[in-house]
C-alpha atoms as a PDB file:
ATOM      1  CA  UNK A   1      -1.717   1.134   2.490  1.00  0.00           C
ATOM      2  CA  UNK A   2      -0.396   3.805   4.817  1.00  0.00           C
ATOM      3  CA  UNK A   3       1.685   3.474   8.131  1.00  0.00           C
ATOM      4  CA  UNK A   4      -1.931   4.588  10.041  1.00  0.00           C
ATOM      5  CA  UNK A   5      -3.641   1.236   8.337  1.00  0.00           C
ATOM      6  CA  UNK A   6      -5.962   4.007   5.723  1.00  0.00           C
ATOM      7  CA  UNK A   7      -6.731   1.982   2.315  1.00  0.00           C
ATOM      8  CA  UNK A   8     -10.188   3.146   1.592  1.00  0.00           C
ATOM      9  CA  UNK A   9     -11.368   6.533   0.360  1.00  0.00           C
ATOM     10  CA  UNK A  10     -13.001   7.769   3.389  1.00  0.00           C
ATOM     11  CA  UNK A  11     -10.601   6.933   5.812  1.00  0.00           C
ATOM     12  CA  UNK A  12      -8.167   9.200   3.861  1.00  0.00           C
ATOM     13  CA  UNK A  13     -10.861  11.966   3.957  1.00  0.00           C
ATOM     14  CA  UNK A  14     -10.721  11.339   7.610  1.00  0.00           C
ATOM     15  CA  UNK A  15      -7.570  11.535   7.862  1.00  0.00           C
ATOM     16  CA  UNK A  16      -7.059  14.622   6.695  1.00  0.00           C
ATOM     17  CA  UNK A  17      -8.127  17.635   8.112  1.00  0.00           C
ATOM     18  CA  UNK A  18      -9.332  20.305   5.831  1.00  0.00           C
ATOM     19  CA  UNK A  19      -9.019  18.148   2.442  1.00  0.00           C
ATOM     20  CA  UNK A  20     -11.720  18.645  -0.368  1.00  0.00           C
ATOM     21  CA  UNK A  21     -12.927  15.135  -1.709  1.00  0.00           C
ATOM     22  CA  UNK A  22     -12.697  16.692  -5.325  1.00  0.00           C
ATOM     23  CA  UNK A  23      -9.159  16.944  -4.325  1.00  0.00           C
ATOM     24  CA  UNK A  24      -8.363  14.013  -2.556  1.00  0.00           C
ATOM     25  CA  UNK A  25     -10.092  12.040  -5.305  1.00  0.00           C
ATOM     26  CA  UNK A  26      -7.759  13.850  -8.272  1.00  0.00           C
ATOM     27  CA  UNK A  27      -4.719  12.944  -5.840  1.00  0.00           C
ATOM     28  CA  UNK A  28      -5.181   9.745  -5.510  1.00  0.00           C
ATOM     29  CA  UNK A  29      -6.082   9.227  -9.621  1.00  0.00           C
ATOM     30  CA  UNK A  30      -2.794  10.956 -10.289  1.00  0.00           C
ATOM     31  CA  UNK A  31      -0.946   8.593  -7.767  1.00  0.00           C
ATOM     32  CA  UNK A  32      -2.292   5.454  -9.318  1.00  0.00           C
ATOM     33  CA  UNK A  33      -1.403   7.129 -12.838  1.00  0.00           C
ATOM     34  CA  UNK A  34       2.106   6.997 -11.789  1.00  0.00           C
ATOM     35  CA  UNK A  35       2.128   3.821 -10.663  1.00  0.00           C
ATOM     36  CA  UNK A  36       2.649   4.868  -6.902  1.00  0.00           C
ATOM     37  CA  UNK A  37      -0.758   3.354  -5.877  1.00  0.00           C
ATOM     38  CA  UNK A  38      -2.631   0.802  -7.650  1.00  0.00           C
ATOM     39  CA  UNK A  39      -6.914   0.874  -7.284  1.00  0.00           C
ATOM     40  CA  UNK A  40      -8.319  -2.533  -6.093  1.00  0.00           C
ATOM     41  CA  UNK A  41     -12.475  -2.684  -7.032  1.00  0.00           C
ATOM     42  CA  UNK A  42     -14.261  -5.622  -5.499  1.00  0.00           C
ATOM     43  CA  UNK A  43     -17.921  -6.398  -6.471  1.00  0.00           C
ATOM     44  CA  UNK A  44     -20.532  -6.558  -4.616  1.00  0.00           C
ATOM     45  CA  UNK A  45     -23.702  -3.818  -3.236  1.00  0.00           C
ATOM     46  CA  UNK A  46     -21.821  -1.484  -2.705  1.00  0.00           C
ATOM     47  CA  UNK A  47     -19.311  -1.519  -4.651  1.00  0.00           C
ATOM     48  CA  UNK A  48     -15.932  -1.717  -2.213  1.00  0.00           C
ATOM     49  CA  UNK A  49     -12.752   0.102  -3.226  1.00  0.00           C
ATOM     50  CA  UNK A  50      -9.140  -0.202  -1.654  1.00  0.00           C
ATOM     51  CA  UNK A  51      -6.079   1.464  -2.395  1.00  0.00           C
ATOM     52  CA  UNK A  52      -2.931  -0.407  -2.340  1.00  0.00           C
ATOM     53  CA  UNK A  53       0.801   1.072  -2.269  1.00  0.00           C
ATOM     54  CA  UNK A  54       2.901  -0.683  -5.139  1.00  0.00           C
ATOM     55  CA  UNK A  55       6.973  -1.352  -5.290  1.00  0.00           C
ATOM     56  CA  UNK A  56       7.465   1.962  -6.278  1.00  0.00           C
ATOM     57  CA  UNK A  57       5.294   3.451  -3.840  1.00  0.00           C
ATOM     58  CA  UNK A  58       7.287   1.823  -0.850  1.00  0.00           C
ATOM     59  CA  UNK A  59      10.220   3.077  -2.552  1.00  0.00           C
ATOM     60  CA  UNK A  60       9.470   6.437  -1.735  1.00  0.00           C
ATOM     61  CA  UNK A  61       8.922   5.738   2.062  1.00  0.00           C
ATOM     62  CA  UNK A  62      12.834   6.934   3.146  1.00  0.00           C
ATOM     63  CA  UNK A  63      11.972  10.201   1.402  1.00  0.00           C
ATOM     64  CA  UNK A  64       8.889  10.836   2.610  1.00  0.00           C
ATOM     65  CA  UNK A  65       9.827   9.632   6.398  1.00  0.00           C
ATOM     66  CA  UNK A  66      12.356  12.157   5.846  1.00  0.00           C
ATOM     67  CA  UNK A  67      10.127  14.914   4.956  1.00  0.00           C
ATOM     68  CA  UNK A  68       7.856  13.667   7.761  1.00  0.00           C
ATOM     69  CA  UNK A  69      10.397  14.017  10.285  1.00  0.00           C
ATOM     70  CA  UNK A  70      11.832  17.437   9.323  1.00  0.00           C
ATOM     71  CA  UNK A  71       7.649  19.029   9.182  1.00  0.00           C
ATOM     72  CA  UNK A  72       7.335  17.455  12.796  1.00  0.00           C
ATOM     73  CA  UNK A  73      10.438  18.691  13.919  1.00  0.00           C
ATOM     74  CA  UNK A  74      10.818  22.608  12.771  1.00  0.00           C
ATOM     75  CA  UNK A  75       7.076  23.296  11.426  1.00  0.00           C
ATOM     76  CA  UNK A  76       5.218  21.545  14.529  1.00  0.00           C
ATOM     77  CA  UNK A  77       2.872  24.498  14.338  1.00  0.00           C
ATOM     78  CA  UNK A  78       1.861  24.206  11.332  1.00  0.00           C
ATOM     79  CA  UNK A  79       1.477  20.438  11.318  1.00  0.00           C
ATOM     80  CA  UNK A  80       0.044  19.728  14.961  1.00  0.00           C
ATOM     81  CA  UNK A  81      -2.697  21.492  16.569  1.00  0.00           C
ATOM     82  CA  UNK A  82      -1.130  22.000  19.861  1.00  0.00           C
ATOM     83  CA  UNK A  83       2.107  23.117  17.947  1.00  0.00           C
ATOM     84  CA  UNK A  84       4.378  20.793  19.624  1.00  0.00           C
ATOM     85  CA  UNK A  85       7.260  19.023  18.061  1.00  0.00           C
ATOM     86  CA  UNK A  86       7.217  15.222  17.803  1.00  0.00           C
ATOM     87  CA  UNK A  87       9.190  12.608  16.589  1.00  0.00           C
ATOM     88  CA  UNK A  88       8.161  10.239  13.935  1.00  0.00           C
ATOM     89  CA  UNK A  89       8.491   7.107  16.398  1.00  0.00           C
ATOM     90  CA  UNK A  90       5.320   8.922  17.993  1.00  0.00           C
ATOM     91  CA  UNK A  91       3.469   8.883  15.318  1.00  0.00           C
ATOM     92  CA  UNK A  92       4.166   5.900  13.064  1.00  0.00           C
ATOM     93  CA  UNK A  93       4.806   2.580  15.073  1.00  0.00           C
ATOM     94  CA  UNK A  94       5.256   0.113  12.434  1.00  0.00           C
ATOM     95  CA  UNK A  95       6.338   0.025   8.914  1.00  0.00           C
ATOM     96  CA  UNK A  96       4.525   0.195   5.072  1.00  0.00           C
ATOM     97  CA  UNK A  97       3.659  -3.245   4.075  1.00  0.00           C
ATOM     98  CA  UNK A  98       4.628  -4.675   0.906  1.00  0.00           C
ATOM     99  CA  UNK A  99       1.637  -5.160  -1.900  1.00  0.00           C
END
């Protein structure tokens, strides 16, 4: 689902640093509500769930590159741990797939 290859719950919570599950859990609900993200369940013991970006998810990719790129560029401290600026070609080397 995301450019770093995340589509199940705890791989997001991995992902990122400092997040409460409570609170990744009502993010992602509210992100499938709008129709950004759609909820895959496959049966089985356990139960596996995936999350998978829709149409209008991948529609909001130039914006959020965007935002991306400016937070790396002029708020590298507050976004990397060593503080430096990056560009998003360092980060993200391929694009969002399609659903």
């Amino acid at each position: 689902m995301t450019k770093l290859g995340q589509n199940r719950f705890n791989q997001f919570l991995d992902s990122v640093e400092g997040i409460n599950p409570k609170t990744l859990s009502a993010r992602l609900r509210e992100m499938e509500k709008n129709g950004i993200i759609e909820k895959r369940v496959y049966a089985g013991t356990p139960v596996k769930i995936e999350y998978a970006i829709t149409k209008k998810g991948l529609a909001l990719n130039p914006i959020l590159e965007s935002m991306a790129a400016f937070s790396m560029q002029y708020c590298a401290k507050d976004v990397f741990k060593d503080g430096k600026p990056r560009i998003l070609k360092e980060i993200y080397s391929k694009p969002l797939e399609t659903v």
